[in-house]
N, C-alpha and C. Protein backbone atom coordinates (compact mmCIF):
# COMPACT_ATOMS: atom_id res chain seq x y z
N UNK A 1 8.92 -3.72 -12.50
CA UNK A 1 9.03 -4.78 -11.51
C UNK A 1 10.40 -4.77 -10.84
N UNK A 2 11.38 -4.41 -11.48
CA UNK A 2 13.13 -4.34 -10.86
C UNK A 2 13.12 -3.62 -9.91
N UNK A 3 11.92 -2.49 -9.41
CA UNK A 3 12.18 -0.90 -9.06
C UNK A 3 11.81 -1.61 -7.65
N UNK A 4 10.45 -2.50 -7.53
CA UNK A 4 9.47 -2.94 -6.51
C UNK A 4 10.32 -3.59 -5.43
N UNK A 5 10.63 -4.47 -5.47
CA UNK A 5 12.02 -4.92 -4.50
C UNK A 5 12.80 -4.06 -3.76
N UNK A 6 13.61 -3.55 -4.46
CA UNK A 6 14.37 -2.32 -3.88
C UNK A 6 13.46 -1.82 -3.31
N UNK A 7 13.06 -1.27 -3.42
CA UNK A 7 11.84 0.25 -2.76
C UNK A 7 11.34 -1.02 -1.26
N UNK A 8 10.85 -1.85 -1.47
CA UNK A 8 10.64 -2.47 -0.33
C UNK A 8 11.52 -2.55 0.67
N UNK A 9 12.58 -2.86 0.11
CA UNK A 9 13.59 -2.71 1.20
C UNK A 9 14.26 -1.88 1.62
N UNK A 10 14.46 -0.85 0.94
CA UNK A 10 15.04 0.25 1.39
C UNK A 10 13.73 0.70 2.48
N UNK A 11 12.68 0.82 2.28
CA UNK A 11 11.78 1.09 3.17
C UNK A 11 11.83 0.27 4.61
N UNK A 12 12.52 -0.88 4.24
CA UNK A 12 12.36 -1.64 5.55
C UNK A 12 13.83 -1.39 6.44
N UNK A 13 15.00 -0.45 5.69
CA UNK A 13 15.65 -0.21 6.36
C UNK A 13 16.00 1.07 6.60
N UNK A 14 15.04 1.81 6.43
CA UNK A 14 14.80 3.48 6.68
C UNK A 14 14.82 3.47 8.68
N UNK A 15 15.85 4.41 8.61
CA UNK A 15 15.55 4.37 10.17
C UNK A 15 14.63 4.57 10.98
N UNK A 16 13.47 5.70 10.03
CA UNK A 16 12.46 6.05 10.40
C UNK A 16 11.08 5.09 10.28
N UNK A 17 11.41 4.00 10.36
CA UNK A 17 10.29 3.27 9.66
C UNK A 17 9.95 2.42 11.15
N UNK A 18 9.08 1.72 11.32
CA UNK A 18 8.50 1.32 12.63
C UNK A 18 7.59 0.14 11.97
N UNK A 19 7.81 -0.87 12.69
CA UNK A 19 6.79 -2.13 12.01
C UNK A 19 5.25 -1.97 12.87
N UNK A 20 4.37 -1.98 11.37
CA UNK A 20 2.94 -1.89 11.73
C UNK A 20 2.79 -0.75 11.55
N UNK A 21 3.86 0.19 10.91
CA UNK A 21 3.54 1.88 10.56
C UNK A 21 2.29 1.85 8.97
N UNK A 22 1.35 2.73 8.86
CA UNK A 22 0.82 2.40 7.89
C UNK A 22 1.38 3.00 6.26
N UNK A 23 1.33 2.58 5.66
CA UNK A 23 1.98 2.88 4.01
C UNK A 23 0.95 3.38 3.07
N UNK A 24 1.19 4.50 2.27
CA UNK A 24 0.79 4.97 1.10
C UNK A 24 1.41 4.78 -0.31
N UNK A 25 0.99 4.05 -1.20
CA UNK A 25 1.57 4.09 -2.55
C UNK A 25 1.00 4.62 -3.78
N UNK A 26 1.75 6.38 -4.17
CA UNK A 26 1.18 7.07 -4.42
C UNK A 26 1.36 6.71 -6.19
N UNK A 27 0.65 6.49 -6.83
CA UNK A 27 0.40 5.81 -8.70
C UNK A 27 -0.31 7.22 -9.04
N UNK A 28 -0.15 9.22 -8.56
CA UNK A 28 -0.87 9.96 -9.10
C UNK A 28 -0.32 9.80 -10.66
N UNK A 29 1.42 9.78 -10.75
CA UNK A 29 2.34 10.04 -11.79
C UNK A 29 2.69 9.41 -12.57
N UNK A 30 2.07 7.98 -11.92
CA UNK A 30 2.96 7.04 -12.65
C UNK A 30 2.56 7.14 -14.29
N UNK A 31 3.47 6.13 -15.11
CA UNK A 31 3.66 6.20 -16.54
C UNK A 31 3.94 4.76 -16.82
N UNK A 32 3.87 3.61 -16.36
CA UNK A 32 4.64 2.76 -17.10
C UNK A 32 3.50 1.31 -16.84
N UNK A 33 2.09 1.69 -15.91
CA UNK A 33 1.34 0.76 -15.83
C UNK A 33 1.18 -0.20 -16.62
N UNK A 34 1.36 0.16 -18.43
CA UNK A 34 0.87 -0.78 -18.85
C UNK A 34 1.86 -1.81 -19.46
N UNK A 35 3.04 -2.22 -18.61
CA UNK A 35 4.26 -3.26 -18.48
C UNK A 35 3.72 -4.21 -17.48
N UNK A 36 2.66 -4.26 -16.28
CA UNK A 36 2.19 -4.81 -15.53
C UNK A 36 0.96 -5.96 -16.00
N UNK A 37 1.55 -6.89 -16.03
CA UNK A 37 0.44 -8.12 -16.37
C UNK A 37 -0.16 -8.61 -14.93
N UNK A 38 -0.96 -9.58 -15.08
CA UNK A 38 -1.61 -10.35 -13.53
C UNK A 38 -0.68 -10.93 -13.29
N UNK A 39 0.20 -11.47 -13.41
CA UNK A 39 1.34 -12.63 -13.05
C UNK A 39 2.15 -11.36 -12.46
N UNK A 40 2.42 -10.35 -12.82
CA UNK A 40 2.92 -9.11 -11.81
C UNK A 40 2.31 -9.10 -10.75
N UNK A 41 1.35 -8.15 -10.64
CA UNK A 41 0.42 -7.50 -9.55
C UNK A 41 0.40 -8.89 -8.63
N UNK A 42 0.19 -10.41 -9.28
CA UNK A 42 0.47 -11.48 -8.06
C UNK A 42 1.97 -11.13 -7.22
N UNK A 43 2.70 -11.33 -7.86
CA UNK A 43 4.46 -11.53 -7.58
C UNK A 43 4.58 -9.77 -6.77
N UNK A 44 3.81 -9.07 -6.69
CA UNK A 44 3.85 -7.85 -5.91
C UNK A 44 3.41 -8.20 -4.40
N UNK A 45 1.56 -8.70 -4.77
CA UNK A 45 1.18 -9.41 -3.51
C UNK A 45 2.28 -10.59 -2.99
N UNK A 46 2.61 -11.56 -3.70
CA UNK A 46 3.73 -12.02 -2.74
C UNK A 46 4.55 -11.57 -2.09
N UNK A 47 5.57 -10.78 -3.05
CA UNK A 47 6.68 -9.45 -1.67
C UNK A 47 5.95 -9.11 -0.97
N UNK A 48 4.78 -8.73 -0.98
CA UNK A 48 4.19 -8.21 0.52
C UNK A 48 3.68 -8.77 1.14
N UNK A 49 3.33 -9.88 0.87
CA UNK A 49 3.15 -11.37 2.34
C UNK A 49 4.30 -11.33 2.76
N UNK A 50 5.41 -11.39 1.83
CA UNK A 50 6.86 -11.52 2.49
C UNK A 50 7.55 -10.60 3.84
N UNK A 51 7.11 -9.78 3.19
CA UNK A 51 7.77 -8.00 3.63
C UNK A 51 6.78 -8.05 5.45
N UNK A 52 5.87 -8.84 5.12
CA UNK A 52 4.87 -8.49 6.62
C UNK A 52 5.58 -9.35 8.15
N UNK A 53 6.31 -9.92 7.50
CA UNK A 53 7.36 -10.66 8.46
C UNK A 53 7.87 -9.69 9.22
N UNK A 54 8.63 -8.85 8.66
CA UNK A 54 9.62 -7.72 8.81
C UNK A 54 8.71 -6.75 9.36
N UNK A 55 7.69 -6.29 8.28
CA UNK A 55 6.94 -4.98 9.04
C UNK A 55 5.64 -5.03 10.06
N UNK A 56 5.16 -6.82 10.02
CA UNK A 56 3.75 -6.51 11.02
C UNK A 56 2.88 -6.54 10.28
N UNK A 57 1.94 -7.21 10.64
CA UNK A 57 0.35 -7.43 9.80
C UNK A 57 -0.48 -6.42 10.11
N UNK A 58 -0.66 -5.30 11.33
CA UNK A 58 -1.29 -4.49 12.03
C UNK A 58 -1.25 -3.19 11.48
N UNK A 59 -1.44 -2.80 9.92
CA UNK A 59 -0.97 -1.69 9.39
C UNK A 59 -1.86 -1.69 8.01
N UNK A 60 -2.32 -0.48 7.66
CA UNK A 60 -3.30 -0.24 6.39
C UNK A 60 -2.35 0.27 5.53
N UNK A 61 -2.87 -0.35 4.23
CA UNK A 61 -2.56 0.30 3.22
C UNK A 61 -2.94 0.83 2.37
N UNK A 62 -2.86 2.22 1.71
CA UNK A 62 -3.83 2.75 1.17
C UNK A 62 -3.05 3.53 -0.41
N UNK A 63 -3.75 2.65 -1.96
CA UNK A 63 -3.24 2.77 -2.81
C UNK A 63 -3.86 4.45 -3.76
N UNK A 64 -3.36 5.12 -4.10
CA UNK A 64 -3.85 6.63 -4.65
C UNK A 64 -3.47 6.26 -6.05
N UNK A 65 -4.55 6.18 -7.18
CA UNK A 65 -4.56 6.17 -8.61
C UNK A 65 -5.89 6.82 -9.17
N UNK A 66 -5.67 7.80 -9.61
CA UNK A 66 -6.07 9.27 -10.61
C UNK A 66 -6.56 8.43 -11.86
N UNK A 67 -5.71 7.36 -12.41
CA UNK A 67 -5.74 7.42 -13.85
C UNK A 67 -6.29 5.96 -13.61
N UNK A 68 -7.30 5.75 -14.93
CA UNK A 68 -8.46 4.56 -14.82
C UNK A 68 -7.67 3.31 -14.92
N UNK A 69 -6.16 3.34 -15.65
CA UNK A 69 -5.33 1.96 -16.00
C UNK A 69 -5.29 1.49 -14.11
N UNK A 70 -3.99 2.42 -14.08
CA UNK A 70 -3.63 2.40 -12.35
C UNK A 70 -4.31 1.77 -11.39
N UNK A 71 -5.81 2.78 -11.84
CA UNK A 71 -7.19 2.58 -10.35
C UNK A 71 -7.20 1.22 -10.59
N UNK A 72 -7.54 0.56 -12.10
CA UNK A 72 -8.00 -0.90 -12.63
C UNK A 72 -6.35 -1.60 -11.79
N UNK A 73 -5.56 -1.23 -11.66
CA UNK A 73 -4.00 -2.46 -11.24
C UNK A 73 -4.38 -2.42 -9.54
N UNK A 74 -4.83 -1.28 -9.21
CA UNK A 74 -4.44 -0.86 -7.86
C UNK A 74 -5.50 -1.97 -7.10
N UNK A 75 -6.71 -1.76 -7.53
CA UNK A 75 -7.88 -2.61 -7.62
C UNK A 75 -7.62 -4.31 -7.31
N UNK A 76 -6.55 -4.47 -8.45
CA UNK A 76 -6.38 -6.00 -8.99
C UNK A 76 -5.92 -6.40 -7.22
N UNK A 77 -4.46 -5.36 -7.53
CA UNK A 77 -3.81 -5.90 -6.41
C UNK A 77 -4.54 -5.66 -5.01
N UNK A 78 -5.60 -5.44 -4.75
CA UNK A 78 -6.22 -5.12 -3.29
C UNK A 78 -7.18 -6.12 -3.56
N UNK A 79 -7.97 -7.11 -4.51
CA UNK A 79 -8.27 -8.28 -4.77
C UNK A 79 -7.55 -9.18 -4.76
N UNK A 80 -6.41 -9.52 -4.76
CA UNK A 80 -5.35 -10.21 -4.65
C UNK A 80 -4.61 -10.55 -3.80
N UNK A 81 -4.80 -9.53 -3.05
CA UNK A 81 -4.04 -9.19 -1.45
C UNK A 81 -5.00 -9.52 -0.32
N UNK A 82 -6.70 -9.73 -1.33
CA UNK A 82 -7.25 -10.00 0.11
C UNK A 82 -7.13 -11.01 1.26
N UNK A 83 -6.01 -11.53 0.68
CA UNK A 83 -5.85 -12.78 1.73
C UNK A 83 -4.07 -12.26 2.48
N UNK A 84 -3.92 -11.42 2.51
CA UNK A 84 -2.72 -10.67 3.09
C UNK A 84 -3.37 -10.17 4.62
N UNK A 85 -3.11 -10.47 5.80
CA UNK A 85 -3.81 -10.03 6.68
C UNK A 85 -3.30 -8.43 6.92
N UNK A 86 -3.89 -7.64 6.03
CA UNK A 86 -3.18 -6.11 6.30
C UNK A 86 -4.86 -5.73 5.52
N UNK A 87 -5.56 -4.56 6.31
CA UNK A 87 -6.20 -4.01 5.39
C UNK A 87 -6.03 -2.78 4.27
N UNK A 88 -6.67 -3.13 2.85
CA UNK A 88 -5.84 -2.29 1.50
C UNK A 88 -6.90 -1.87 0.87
N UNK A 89 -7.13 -0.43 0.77
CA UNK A 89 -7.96 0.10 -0.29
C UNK A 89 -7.20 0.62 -0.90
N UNK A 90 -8.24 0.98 -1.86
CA UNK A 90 -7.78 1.95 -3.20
C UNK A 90 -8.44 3.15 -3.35
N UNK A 91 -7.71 4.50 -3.36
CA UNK A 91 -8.38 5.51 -3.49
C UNK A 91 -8.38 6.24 -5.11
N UNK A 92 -9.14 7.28 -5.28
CA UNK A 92 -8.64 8.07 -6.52
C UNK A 92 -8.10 9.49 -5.90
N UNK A 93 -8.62 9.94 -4.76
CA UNK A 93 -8.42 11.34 -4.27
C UNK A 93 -6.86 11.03 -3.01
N UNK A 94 -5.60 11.91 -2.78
CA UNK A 94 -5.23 11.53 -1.65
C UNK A 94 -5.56 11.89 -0.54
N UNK A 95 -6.77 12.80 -0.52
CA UNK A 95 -7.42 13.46 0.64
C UNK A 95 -8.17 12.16 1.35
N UNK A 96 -8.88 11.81 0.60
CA UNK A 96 -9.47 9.92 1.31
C UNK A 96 -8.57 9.51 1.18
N UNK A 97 -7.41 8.99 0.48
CA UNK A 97 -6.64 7.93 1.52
C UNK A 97 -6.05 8.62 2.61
N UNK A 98 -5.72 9.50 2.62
CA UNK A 98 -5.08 10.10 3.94
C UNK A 98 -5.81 10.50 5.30
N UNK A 99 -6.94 10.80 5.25
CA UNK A 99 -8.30 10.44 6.18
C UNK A 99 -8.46 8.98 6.79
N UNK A 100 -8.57 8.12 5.53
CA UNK A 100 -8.59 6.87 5.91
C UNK A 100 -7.46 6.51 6.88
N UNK A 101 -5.95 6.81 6.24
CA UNK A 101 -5.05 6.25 7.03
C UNK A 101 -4.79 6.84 8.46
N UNK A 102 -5.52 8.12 8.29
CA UNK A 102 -5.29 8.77 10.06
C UNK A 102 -6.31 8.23 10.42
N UNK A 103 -7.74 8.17 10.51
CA UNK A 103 -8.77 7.71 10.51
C UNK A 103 -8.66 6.99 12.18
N UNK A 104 -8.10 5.85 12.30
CA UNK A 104 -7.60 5.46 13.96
C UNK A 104 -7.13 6.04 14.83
N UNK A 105 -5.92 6.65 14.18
CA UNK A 105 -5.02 7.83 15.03
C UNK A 105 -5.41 8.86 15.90
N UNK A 106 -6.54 9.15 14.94
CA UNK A 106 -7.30 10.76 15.37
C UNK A 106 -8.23 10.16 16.53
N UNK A 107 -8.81 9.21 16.17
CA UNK A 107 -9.79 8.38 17.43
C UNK A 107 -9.24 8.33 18.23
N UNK A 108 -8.14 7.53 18.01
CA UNK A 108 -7.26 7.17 19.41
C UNK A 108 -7.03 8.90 20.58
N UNK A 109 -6.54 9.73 19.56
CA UNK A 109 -6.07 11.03 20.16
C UNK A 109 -7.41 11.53 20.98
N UNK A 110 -8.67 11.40 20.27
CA UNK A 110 -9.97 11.95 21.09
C UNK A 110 -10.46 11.08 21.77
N UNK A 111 -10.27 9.69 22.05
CA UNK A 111 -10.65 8.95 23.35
C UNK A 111 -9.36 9.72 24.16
N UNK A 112 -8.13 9.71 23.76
CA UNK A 112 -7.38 10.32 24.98
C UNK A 112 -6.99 11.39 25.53
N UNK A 113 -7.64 11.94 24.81
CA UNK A 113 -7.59 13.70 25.01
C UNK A 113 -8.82 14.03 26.41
């Protein structure tokens, strides 16, 4: 939970970052899921009601977890978040979330192509 904060913000002050850009949070590696209670995964969804100030409601997010703990947190928090006006799935493969997240882009490019 100490790590989650930081990482938010450093993200929000990456020069390269653009509000309403869409986000991937990749859980293939992670190791430490099972320190995460529900009173977490809430206090996560809150920073990111917070954070949407800063970055824009107009942006998907798309969570990648391999491992059944993860998929089960990643899950929680995209039930949790459903009242976050950002849309959030959860994938197991990053080939679907990364489809998903171009998914508009590519439309957009072939209506304007």
């Amino acid at each position: 939970m100490a790590d989650i904060e930081p990482t938010w913000k450093a993200m929000l002050t990456n020069p390269r970052f653009r509000p309403g850009m869409n986000v991937l949070w990749d859980f293939r590696k992670g190791t430490h899921a099972i320190e995460f209670s529900s009173g977490d995964i809430q206090n996560i969804v809150s920073m990111t009601a917070e954070h949407i100030k800063q970055r824009g409601a107009q942006y998907k997010l798309a969570l990648v977890a391999t491992k059944d703990l993860f998929f089960g947190l990643s899950k929680m928090f995209a039930a949790y978040g459903d009242e976050i006006p950002i849309d959030i799935r959860v994938f197991r493969s990053m080939e679907e979330a990364l489809d998903w997240l171009n998914a508009d882009s590519s439309l957009k490019q072939s209506v304007h192509s």
